[in-house]
N, C-alpha and C. Protein backbone atom coordinates (compact mmCIF):
# COMPACT_ATOMS: atom_id res chain seq x y z
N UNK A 1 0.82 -1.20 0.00
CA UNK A 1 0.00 0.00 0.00
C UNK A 1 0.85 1.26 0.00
N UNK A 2 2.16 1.31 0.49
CA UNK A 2 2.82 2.30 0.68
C UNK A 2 2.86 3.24 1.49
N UNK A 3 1.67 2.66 2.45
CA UNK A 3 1.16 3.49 3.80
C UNK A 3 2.10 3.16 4.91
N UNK A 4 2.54 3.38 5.68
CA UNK A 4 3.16 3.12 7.08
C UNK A 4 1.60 3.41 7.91
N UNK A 5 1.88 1.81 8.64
CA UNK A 5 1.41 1.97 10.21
C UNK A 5 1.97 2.16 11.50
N UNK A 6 1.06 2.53 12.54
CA UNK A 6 1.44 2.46 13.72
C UNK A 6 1.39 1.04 14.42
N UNK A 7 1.75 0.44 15.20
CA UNK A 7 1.91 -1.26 15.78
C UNK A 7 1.36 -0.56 17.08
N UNK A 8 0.53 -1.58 17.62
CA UNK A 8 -0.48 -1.37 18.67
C UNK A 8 -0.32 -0.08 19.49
N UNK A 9 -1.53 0.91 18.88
CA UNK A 9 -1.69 1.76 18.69
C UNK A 9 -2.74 1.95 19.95
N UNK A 10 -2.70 2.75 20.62
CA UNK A 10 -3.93 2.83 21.75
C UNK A 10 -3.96 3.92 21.75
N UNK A 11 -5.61 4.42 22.12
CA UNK A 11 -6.17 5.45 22.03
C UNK A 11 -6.94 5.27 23.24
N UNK A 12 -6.86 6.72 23.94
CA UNK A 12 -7.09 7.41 25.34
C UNK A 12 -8.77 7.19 25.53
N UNK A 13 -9.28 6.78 24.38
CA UNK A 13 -10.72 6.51 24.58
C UNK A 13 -11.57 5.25 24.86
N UNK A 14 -10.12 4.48 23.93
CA UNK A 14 -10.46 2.84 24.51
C UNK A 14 -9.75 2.25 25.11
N UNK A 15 -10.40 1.82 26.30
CA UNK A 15 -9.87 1.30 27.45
C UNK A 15 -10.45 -0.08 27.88
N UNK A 16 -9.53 -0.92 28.96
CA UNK A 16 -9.89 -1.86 29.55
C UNK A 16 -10.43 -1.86 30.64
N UNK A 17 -10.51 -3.04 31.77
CA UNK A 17 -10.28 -2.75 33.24
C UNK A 17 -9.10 -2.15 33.71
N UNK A 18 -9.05 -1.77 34.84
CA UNK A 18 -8.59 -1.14 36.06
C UNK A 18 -7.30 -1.76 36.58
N UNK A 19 -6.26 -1.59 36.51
CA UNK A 19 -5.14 -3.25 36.06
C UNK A 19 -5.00 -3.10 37.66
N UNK A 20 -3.72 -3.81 38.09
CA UNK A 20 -3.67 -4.13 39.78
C UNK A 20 -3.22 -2.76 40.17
N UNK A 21 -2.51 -1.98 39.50
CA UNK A 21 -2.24 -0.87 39.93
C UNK A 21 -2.86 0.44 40.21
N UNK A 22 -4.27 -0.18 39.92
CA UNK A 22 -5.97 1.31 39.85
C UNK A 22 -5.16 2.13 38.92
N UNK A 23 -5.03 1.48 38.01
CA UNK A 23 -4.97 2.58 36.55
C UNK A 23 -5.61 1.73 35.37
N UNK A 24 -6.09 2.66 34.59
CA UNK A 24 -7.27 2.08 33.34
C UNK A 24 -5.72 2.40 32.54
N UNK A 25 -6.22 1.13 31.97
CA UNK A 25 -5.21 0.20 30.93
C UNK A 25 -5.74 0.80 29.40
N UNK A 26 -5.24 1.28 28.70
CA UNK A 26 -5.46 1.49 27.39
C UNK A 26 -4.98 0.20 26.33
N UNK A 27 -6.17 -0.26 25.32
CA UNK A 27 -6.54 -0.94 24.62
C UNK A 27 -5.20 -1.06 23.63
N UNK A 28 -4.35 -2.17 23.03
CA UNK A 28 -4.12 -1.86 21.81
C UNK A 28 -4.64 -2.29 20.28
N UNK A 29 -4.78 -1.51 19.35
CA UNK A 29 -5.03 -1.88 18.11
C UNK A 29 -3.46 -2.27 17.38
N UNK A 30 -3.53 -3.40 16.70
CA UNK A 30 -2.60 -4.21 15.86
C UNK A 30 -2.32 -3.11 15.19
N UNK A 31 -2.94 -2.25 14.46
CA UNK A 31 -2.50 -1.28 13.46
C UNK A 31 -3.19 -0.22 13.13
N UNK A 32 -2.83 1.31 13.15
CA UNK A 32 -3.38 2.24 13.16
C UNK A 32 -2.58 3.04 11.64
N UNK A 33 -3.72 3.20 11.08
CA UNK A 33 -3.37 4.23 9.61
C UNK A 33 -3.67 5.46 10.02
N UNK A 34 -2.64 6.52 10.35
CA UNK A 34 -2.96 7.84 10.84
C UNK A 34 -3.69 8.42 9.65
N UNK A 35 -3.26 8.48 8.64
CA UNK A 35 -3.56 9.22 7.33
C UNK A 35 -4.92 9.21 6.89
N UNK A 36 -5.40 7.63 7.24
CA UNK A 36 -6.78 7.38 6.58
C UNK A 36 -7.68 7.04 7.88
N UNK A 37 -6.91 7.30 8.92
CA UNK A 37 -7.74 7.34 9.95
C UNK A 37 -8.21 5.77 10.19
N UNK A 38 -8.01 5.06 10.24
CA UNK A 38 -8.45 3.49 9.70
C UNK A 38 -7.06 2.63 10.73
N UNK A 39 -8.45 1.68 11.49
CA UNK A 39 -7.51 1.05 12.42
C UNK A 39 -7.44 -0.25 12.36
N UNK A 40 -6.90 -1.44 12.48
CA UNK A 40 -6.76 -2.88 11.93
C UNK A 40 -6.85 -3.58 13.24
N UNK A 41 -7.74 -4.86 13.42
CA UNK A 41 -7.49 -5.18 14.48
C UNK A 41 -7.74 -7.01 14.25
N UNK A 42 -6.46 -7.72 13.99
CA UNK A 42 -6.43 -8.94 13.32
C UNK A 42 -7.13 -10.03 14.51
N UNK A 43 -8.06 -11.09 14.04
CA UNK A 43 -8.64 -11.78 14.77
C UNK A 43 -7.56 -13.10 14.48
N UNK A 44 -6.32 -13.53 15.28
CA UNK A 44 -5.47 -14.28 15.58
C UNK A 44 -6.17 -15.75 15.52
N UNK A 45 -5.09 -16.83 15.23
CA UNK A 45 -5.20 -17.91 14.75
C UNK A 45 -5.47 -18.84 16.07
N UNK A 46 -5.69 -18.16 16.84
CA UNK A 46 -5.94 -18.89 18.02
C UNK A 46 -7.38 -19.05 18.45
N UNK A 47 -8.20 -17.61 18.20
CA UNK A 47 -9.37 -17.51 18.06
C UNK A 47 -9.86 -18.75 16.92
N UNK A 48 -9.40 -18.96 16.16
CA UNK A 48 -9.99 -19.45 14.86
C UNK A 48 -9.83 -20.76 15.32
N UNK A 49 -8.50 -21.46 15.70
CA UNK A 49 -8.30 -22.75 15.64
C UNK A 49 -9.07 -23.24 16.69
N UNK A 50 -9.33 -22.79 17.87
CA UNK A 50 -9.87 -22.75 19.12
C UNK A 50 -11.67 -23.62 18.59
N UNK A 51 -12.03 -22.83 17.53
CA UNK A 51 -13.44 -23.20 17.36
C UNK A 51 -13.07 -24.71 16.55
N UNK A 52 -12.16 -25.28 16.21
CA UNK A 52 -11.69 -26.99 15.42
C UNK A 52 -11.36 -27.38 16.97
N UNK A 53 -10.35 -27.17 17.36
CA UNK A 53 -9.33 -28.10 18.43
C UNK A 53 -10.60 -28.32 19.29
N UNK A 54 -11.11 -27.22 20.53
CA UNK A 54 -11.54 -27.64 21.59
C UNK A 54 -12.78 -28.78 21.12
N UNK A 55 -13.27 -28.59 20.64
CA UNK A 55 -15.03 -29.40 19.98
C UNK A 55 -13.79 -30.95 19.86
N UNK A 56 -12.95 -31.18 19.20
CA UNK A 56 -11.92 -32.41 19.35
C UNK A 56 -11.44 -33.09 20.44
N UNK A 57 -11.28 -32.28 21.59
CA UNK A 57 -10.96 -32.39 22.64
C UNK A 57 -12.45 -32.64 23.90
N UNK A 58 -13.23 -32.75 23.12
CA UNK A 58 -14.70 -32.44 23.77
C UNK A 58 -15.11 -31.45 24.53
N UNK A 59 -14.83 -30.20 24.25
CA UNK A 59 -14.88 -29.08 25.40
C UNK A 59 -15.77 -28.11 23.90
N UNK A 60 -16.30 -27.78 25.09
CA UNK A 60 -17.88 -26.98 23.72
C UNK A 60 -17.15 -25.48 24.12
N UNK A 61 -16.87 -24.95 23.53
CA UNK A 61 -16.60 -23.23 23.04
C UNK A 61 -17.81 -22.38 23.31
N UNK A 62 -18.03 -21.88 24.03
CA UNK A 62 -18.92 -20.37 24.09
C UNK A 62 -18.36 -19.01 24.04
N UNK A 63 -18.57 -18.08 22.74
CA UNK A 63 -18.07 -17.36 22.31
C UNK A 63 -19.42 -16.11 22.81
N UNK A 64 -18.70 -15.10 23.15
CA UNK A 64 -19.76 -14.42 24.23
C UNK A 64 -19.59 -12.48 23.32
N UNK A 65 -20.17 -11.81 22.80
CA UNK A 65 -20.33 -10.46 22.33
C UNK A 65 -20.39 -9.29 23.36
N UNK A 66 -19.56 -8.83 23.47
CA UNK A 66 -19.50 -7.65 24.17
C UNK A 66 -20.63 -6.82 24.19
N UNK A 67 -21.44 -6.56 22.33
CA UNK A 67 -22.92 -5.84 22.90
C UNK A 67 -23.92 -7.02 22.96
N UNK A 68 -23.39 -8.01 23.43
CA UNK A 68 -24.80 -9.05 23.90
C UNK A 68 -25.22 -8.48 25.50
N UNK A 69 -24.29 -8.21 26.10
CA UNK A 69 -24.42 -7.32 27.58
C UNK A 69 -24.65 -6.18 27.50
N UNK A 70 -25.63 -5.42 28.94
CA UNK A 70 -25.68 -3.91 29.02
C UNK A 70 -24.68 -3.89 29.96
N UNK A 71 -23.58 -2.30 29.69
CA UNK A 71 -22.76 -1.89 29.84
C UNK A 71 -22.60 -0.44 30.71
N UNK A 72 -21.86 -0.19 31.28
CA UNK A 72 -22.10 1.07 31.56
C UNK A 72 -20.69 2.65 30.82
N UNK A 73 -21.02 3.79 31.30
CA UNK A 73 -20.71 4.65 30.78
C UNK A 73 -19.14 4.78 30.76
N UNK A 74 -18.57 3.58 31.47
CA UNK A 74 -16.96 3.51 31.38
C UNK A 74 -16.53 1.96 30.77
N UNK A 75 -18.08 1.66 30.00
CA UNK A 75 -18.36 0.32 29.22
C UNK A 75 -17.91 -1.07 30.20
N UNK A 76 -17.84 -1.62 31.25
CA UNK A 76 -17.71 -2.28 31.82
C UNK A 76 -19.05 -2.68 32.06
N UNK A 77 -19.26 -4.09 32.11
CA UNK A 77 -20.44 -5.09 31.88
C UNK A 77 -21.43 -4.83 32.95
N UNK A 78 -22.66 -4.43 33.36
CA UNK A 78 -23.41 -3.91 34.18
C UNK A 78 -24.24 -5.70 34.12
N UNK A 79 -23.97 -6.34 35.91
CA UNK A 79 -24.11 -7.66 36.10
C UNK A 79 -25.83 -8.05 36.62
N UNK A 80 -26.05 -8.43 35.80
CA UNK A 80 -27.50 -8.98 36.20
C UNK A 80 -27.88 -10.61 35.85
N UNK A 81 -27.62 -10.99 36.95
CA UNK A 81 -27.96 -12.72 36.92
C UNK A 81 -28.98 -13.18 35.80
N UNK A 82 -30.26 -12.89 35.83
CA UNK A 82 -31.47 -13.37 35.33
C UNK A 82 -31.14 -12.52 33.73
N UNK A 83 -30.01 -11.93 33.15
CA UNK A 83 -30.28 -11.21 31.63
C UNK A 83 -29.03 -12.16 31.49
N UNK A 84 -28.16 -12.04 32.15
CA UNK A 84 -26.62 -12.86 32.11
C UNK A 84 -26.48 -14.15 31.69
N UNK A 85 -27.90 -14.76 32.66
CA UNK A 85 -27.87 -16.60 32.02
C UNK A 85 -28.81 -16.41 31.14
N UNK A 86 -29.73 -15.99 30.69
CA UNK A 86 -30.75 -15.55 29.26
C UNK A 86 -29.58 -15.56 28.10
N UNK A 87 -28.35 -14.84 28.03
CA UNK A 87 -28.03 -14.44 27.01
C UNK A 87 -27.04 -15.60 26.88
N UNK A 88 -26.22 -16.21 28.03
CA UNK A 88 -25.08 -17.35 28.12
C UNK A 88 -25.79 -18.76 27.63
N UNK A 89 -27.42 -18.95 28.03
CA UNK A 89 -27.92 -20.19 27.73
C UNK A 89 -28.08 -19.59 25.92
């Protein structure tokens, strides 16, 4: 492409949990295109193989969506038993 990227690139807006040290952990993206504004974020071969191997191994995979949960305003999972097993079953 002839573009240069940035290598895990984090931005002050996306964040994780709270690490052991009570500081919010900033997210990284695999690759950030400053120019086109355009950020890359590769879904690794581990994710992928994970859905062949474990089912081989007899262990059933539950793959869970971040907006399958309500969240709150610092996006951390807002816990409610009775919506929690609704959405896990």
């Amino acid at each position: 492409m002839g573009i240069v990227s940035s290598r895990q690139k984090k931005f002050g807006f996306f964040v994780g949990d709270i690490n052991k040290n009570r500081k919010v952990v900033k997210l990284p993206f695999d690759g950030y295109y400053e120019e086109l504004k355009v950020a890359v974020q590769y879904s690794a071969i581990q994710h992928i193989e994970s859905r062949q191997i474990l089912p081989q191994q007899n262990i059933q995979l539950i793959e869970l969506s971040y907006s399958d949960f309500n969240h709150d305003k610092q996006n951390k999972i807002i816990r409610n038993t009775d919506i929690d097993e609704g959405i896990v079953r």
